[in-house]
C-alpha atoms as a PDB file:
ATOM      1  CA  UNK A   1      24.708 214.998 154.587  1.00  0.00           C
ATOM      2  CA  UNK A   2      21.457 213.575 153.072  1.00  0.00           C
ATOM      3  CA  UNK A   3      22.301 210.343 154.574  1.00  0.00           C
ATOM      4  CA  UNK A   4      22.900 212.135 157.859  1.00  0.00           C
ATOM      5  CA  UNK A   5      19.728 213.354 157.939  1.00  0.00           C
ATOM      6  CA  UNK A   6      18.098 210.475 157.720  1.00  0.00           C
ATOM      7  CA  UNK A   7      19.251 208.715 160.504  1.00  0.00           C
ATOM      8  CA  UNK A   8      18.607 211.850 163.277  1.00  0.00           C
ATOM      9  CA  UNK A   9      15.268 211.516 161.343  1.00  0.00           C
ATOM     10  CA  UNK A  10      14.558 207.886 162.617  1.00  0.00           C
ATOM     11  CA  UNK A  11      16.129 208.704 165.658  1.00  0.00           C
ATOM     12  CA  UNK A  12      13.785 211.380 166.557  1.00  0.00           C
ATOM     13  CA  UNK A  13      11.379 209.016 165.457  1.00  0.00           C
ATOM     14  CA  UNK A  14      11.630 205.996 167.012  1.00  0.00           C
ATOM     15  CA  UNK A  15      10.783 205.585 170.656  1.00  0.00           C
ATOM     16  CA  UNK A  16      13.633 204.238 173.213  1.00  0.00           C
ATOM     17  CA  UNK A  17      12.615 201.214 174.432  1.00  0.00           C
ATOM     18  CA  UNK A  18      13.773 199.441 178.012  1.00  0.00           C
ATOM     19  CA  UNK A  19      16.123 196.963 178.229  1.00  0.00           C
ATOM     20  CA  UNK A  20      12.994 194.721 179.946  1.00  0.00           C
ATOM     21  CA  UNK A  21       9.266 195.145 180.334  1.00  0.00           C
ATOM     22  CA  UNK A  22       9.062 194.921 183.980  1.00  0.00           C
ATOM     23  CA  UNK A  23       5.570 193.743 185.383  1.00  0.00           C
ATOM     24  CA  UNK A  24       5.113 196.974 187.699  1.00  0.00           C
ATOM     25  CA  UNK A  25       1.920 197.013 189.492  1.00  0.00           C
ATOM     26  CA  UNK A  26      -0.082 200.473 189.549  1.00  0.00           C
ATOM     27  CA  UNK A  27      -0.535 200.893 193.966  1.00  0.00           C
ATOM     28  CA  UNK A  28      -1.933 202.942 195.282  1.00  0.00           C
ATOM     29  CA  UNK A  29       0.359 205.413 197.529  1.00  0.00           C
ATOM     30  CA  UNK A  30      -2.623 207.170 198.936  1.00  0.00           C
ATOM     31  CA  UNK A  31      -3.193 207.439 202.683  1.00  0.00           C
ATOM     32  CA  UNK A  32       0.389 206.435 203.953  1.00  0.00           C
ATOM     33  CA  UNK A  33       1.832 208.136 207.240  1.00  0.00           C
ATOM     34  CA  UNK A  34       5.383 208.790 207.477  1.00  0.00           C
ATOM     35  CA  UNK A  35       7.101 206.998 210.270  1.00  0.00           C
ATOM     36  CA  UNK A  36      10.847 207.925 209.839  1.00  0.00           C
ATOM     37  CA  UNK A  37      10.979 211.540 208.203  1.00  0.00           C
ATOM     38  CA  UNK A  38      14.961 211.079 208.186  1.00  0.00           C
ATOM     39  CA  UNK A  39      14.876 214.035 211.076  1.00  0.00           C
ATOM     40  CA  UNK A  40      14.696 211.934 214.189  1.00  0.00           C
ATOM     41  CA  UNK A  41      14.481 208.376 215.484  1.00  0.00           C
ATOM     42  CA  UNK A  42      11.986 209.312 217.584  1.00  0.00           C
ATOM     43  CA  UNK A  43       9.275 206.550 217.489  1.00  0.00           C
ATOM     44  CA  UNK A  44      11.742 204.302 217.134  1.00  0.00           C
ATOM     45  CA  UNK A  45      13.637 202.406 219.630  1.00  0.00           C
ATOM     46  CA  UNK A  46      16.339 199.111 220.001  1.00  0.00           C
ATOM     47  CA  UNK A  47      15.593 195.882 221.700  1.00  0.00           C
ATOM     48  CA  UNK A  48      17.826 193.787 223.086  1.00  0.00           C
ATOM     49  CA  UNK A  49      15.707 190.837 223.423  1.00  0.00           C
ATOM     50  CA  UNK A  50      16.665 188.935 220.351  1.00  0.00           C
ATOM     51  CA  UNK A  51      18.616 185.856 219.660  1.00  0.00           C
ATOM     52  CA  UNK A  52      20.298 188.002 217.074  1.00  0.00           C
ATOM     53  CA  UNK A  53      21.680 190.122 220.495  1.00  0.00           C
ATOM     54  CA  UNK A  54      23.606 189.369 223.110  1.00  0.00           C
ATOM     55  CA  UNK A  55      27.475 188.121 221.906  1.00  0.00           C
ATOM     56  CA  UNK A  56      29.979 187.751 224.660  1.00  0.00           C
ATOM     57  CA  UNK A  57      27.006 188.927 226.705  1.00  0.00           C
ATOM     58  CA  UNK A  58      26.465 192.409 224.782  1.00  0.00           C
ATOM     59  CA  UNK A  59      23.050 193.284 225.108  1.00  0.00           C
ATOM     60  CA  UNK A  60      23.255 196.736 222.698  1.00  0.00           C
ATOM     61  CA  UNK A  61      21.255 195.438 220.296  1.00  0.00           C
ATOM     62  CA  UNK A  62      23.433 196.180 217.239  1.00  0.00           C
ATOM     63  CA  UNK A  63      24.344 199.897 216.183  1.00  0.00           C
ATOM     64  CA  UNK A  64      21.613 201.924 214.757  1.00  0.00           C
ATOM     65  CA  UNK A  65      21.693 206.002 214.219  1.00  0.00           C
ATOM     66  CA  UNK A  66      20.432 208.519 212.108  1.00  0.00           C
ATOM     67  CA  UNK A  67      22.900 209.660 208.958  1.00  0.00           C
ATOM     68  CA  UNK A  68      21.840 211.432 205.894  1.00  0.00           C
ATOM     69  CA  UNK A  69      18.434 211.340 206.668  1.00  0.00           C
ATOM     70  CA  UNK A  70      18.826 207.159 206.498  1.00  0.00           C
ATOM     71  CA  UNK A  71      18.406 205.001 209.468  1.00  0.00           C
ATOM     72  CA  UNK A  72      21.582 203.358 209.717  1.00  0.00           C
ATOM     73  CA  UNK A  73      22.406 199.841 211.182  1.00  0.00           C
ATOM     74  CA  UNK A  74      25.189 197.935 212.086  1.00  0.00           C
ATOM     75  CA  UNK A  75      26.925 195.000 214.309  1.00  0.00           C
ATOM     76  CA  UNK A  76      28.870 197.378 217.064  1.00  0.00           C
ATOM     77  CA  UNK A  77      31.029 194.436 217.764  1.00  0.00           C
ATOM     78  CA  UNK A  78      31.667 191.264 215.920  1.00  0.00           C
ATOM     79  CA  UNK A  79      28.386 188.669 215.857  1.00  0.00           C
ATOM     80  CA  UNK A  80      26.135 191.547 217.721  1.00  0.00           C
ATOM     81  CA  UNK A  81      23.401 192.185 215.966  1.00  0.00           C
ATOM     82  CA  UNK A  82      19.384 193.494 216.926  1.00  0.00           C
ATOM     83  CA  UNK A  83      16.683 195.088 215.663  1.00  0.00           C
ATOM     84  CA  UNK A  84      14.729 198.643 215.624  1.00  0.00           C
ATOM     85  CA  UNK A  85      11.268 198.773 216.117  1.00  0.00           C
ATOM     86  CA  UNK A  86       8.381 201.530 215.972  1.00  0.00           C
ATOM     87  CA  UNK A  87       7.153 201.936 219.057  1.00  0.00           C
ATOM     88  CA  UNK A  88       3.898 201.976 217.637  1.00  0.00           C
ATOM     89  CA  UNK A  89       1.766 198.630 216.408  1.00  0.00           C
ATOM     90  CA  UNK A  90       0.438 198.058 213.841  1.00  0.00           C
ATOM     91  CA  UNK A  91      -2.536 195.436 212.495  1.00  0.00           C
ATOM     92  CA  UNK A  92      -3.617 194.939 209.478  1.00  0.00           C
ATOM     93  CA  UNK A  93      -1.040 197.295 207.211  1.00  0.00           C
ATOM     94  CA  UNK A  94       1.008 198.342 204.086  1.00  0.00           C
ATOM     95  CA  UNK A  95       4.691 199.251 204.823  1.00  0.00           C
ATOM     96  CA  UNK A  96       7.239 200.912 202.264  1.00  0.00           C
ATOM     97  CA  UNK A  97      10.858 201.580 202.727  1.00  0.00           C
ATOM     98  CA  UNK A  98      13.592 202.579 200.168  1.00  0.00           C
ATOM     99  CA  UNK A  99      16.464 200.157 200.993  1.00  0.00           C
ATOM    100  CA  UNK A 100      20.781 200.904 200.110  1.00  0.00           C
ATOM    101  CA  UNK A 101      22.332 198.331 202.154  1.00  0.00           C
ATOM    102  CA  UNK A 102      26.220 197.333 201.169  1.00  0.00           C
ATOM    103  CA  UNK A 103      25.968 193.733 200.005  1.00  0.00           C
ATOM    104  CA  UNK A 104      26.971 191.164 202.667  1.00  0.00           C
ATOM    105  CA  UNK A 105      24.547 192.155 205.678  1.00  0.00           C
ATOM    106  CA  UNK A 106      21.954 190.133 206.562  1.00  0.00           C
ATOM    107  CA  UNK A 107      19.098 191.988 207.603  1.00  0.00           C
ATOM    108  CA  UNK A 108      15.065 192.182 207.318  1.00  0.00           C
ATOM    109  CA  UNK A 109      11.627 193.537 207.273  1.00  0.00           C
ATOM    110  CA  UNK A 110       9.916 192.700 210.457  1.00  0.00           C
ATOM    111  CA  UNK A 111       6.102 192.606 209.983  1.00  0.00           C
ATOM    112  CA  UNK A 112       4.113 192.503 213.659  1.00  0.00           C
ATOM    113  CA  UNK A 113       7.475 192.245 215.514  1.00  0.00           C
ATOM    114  CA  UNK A 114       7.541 191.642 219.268  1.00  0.00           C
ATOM    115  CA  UNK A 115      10.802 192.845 221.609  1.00  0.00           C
ATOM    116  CA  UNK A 116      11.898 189.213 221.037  1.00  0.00           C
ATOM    117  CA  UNK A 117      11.879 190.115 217.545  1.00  0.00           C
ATOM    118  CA  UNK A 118       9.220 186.919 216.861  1.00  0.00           C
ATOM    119  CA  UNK A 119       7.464 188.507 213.397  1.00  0.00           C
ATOM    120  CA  UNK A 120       6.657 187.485 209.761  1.00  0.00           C
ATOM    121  CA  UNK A 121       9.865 188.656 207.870  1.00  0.00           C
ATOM    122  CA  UNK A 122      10.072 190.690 204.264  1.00  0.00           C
ATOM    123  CA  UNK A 123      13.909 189.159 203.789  1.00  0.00           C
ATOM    124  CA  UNK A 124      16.349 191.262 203.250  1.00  0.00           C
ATOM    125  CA  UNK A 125      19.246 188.774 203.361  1.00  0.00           C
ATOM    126  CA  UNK A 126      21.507 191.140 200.841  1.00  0.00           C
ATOM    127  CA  UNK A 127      24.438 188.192 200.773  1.00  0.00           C
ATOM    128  CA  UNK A 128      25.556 185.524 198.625  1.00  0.00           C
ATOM    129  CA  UNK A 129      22.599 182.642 198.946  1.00  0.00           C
ATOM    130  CA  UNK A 130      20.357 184.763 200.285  1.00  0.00           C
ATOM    131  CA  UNK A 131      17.228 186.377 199.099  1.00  0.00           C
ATOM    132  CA  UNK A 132      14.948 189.464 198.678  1.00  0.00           C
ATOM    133  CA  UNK A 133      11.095 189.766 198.923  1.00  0.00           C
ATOM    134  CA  UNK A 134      10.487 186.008 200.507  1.00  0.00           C
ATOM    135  CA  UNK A 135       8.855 185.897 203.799  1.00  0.00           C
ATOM    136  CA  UNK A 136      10.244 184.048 206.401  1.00  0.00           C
ATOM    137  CA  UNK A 137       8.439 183.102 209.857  1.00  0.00           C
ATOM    138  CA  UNK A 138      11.483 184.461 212.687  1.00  0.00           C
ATOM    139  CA  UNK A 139      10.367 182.688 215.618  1.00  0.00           C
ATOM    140  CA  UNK A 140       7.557 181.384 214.477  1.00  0.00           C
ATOM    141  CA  UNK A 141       6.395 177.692 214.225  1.00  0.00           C
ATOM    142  CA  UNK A 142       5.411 176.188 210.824  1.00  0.00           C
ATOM    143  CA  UNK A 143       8.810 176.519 209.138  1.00  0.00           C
ATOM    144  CA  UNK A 144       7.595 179.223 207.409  1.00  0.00           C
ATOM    145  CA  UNK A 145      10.381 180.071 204.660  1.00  0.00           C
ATOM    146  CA  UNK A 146       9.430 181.113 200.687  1.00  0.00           C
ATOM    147  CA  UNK A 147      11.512 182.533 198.334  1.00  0.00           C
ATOM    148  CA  UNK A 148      11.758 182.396 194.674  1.00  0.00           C
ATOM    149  CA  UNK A 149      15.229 183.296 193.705  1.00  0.00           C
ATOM    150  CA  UNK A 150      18.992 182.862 195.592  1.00  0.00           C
ATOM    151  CA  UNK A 151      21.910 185.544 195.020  1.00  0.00           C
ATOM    152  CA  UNK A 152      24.699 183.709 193.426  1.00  0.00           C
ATOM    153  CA  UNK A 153      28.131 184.909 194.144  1.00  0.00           C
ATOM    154  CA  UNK A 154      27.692 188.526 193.262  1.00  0.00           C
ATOM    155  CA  UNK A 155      24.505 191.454 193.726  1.00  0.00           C
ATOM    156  CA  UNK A 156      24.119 190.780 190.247  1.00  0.00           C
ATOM    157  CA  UNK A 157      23.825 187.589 189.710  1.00  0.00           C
ATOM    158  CA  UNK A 158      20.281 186.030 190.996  1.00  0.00           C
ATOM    159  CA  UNK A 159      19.060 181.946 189.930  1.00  0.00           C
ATOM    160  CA  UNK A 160      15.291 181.875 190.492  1.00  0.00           C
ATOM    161  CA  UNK A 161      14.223 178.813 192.587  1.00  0.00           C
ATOM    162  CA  UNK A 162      10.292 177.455 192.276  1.00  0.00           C
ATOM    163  CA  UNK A 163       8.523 178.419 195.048  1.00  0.00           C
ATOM    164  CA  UNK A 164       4.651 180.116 195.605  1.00  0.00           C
ATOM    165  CA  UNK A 165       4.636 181.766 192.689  1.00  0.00           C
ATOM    166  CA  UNK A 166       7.352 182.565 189.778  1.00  0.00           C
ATOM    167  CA  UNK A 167      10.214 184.831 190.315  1.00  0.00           C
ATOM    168  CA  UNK A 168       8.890 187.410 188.169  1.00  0.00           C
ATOM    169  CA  UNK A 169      12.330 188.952 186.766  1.00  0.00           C
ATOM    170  CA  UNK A 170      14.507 187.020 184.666  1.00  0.00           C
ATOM    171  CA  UNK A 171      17.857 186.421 185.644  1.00  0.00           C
ATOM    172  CA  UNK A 172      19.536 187.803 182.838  1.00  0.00           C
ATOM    173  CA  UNK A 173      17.253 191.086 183.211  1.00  0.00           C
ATOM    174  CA  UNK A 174      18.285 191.811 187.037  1.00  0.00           C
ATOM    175  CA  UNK A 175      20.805 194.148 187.168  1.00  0.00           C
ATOM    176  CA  UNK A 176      18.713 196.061 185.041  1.00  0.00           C
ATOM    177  CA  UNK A 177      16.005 195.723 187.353  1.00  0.00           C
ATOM    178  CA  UNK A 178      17.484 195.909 190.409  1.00  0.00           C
ATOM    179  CA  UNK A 179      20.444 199.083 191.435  1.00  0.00           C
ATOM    180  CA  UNK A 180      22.564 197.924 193.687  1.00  0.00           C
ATOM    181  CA  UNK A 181      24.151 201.135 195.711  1.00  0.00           C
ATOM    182  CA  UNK A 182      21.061 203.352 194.881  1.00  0.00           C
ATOM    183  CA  UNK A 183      17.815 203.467 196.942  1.00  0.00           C
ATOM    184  CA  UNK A 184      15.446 200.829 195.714  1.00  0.00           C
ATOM    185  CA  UNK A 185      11.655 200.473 197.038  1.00  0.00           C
ATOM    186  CA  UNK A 186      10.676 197.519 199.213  1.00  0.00           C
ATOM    187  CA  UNK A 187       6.869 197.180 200.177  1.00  0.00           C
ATOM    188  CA  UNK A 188       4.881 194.681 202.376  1.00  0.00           C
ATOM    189  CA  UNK A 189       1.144 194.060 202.877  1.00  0.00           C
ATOM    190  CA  UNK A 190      -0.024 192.296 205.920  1.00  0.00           C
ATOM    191  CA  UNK A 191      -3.690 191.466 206.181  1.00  0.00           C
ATOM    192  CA  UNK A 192      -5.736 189.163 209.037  1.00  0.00           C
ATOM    193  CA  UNK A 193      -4.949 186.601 211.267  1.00  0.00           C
ATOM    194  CA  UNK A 194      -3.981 183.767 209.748  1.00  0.00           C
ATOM    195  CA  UNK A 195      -2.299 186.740 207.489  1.00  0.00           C
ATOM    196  CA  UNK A 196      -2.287 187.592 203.705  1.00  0.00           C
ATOM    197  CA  UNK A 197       1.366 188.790 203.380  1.00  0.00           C
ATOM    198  CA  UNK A 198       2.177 190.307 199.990  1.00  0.00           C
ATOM    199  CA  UNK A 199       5.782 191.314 198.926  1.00  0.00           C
ATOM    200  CA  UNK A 200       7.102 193.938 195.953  1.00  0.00           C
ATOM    201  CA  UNK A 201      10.500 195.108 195.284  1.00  0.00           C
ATOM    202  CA  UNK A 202      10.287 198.164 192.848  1.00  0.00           C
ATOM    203  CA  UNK A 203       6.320 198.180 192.510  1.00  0.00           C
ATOM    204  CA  UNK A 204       6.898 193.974 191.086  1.00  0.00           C
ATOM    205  CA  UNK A 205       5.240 191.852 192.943  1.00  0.00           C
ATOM    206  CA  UNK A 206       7.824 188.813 194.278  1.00  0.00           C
ATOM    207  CA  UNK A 207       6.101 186.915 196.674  1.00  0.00           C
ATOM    208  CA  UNK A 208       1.987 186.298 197.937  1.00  0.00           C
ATOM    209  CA  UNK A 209       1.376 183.876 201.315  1.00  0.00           C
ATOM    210  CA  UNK A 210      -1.471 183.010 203.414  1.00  0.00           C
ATOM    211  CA  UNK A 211      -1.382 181.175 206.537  1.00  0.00           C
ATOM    212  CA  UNK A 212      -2.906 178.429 207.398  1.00  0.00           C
ATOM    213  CA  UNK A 213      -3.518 178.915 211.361  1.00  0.00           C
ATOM    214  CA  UNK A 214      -2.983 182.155 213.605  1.00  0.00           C
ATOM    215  CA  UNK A 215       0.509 181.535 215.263  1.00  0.00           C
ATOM    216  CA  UNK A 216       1.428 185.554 216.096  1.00  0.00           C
ATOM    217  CA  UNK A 217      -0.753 188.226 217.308  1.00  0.00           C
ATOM    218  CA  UNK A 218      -3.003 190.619 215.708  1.00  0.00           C
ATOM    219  CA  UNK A 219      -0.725 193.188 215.789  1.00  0.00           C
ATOM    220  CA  UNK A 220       2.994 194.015 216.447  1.00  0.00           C
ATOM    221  CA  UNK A 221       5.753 196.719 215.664  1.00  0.00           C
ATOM    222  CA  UNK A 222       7.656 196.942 211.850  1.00  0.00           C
ATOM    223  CA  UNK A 223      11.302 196.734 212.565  1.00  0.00           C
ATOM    224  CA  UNK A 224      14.655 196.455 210.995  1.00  0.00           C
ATOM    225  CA  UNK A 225      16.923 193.782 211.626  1.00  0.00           C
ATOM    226  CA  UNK A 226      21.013 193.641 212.069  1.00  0.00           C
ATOM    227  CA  UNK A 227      21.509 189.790 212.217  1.00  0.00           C
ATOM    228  CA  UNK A 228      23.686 188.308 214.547  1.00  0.00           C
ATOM    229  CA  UNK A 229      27.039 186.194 213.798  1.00  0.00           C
ATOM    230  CA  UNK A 230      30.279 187.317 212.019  1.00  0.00           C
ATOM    231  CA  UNK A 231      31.670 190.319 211.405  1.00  0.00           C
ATOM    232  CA  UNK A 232      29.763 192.803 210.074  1.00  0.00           C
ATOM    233  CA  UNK A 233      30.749 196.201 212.109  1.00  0.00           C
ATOM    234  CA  UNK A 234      32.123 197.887 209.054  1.00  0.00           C
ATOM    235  CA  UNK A 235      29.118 196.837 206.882  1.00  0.00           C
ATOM    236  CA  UNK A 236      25.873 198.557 206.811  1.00  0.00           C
ATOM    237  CA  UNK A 237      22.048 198.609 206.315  1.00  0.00           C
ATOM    238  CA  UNK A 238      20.529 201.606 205.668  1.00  0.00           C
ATOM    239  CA  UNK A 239      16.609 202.590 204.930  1.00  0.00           C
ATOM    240  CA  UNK A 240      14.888 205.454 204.426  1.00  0.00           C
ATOM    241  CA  UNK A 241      11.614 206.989 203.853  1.00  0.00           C
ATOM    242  CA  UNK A 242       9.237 204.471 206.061  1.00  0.00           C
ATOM    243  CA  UNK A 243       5.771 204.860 205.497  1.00  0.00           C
ATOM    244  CA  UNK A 244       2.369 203.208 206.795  1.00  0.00           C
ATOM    245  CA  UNK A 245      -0.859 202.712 206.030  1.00  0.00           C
ATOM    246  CA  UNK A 246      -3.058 201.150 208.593  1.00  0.00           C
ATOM    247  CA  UNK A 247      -6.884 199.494 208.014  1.00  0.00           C
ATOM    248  CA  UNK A 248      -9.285 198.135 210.204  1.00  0.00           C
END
């Protein structure tokens, strides 16, 4: 019994300690509007001006509706895909969504998105090879395309790649870091023209990028994208919980 003692003694003791020291960032979540409240899609609306639109000559724009308080996205038939915008704009601005997409979807974070769906793009390509938190220039000249890690050939398995700046979780700490089939936090920063474009997933900054020449207007809508190609009908993005904060 002595011995017992002991050990509940150190237990109580000793602190419990993470798996990983993540390098959160302390933001500031002051000031942000809610866009999507989870009640409505009002403020929001489909275009079906996008190259990622339009299979067989389908103009729907994908399949987007409200469930569980989530907007919900989708191909409605095989290879057509689109994109949801606000039908506000936006400038210079800090976006944050919580993200539980099923893993094989390619979607994306449109910042200063046009009907055409021409924007800077938060990637959200939730697939084998593809990447979260890089930015991407859809439609845009200048090849923009940064990212510092690939999926392998599973959620949790992730190879950083150099790019801008270090991936800043290990690959061995990810699925500790990341929780795949729970709501995670994505967040964007767009400032200027040429833009400052800042990307965290779970409060870690991922990804930092400043043009070099202004090659998209000052402002533009945030969106969600459903890419085209394939068959993805049956799997889903989802996002919840979109707020803004806008400057001058």
């Amino acid at each position: 019994m002595r011995g017992f003692r002991v050990l509940a003694l150190v237990c109580l003791i000793c602190p419990v300690v993470d798996a990983a020291d993540f390098p959160r960032e302390k933001l500031d979540d002051g000031g942000f509007e809610t866009v999507f409240d989870g009640k409505s899609l009002n403020g929001w609306h489909v275009s079906t001006q996008t190259g990622h639109s339009g299979a067989s000559m389908h103009t729907s724009g994908g399949r987007w509706r409200l469930e569980d308080g989530a907007i919900v996205g989708s191909q409605d038939i095989p290879g057509n895909g689109g994109i949801i915008l606000t039908d506000r704009q936006f400038g210079n601005f800090e976006v944050i969504v919580e993200m539980k997409n099923d893993y094989g979807p390619d979607s994306g974070l449109f910042l200063r998105s046009n009907e055409r769906g021409q924007a800077y793009q938060y990637m959200v390509d939730y697939h084998n090879n593809g990447n979260l938190a890089g930015i991407y220039g859809e439609g845009l000249s200048g090849g923009i395309d940064y990212k510092n890690f690939d999926f392998l050939d599973a959620v949790t398995r992730i190879k950083p790649r150099d790019s801008l700046i270090p991936c800043p979780i290990k690959a061995e700490d990810w699925p500790e870091f990341w929780k795949h089939g729970e709501w995670n936090e994505l967040r964007a920063r767009i400032d200027s023209n040429p833009p400052k474009i800042t990307t965290w997933v779970n409060r870690v900054k991922f990804m930092e990028f400043t043009d070099k020449e202004k090659r998209h207007p000052d402002t533009g809508s945030v969106a969600l994208q459903v890419h085209g190609g394939g068959d993805f009908t049956k799997q889903f993005v989802r996002y919840r919980n979109v707020r803004i904060k806008e400057w001058k």
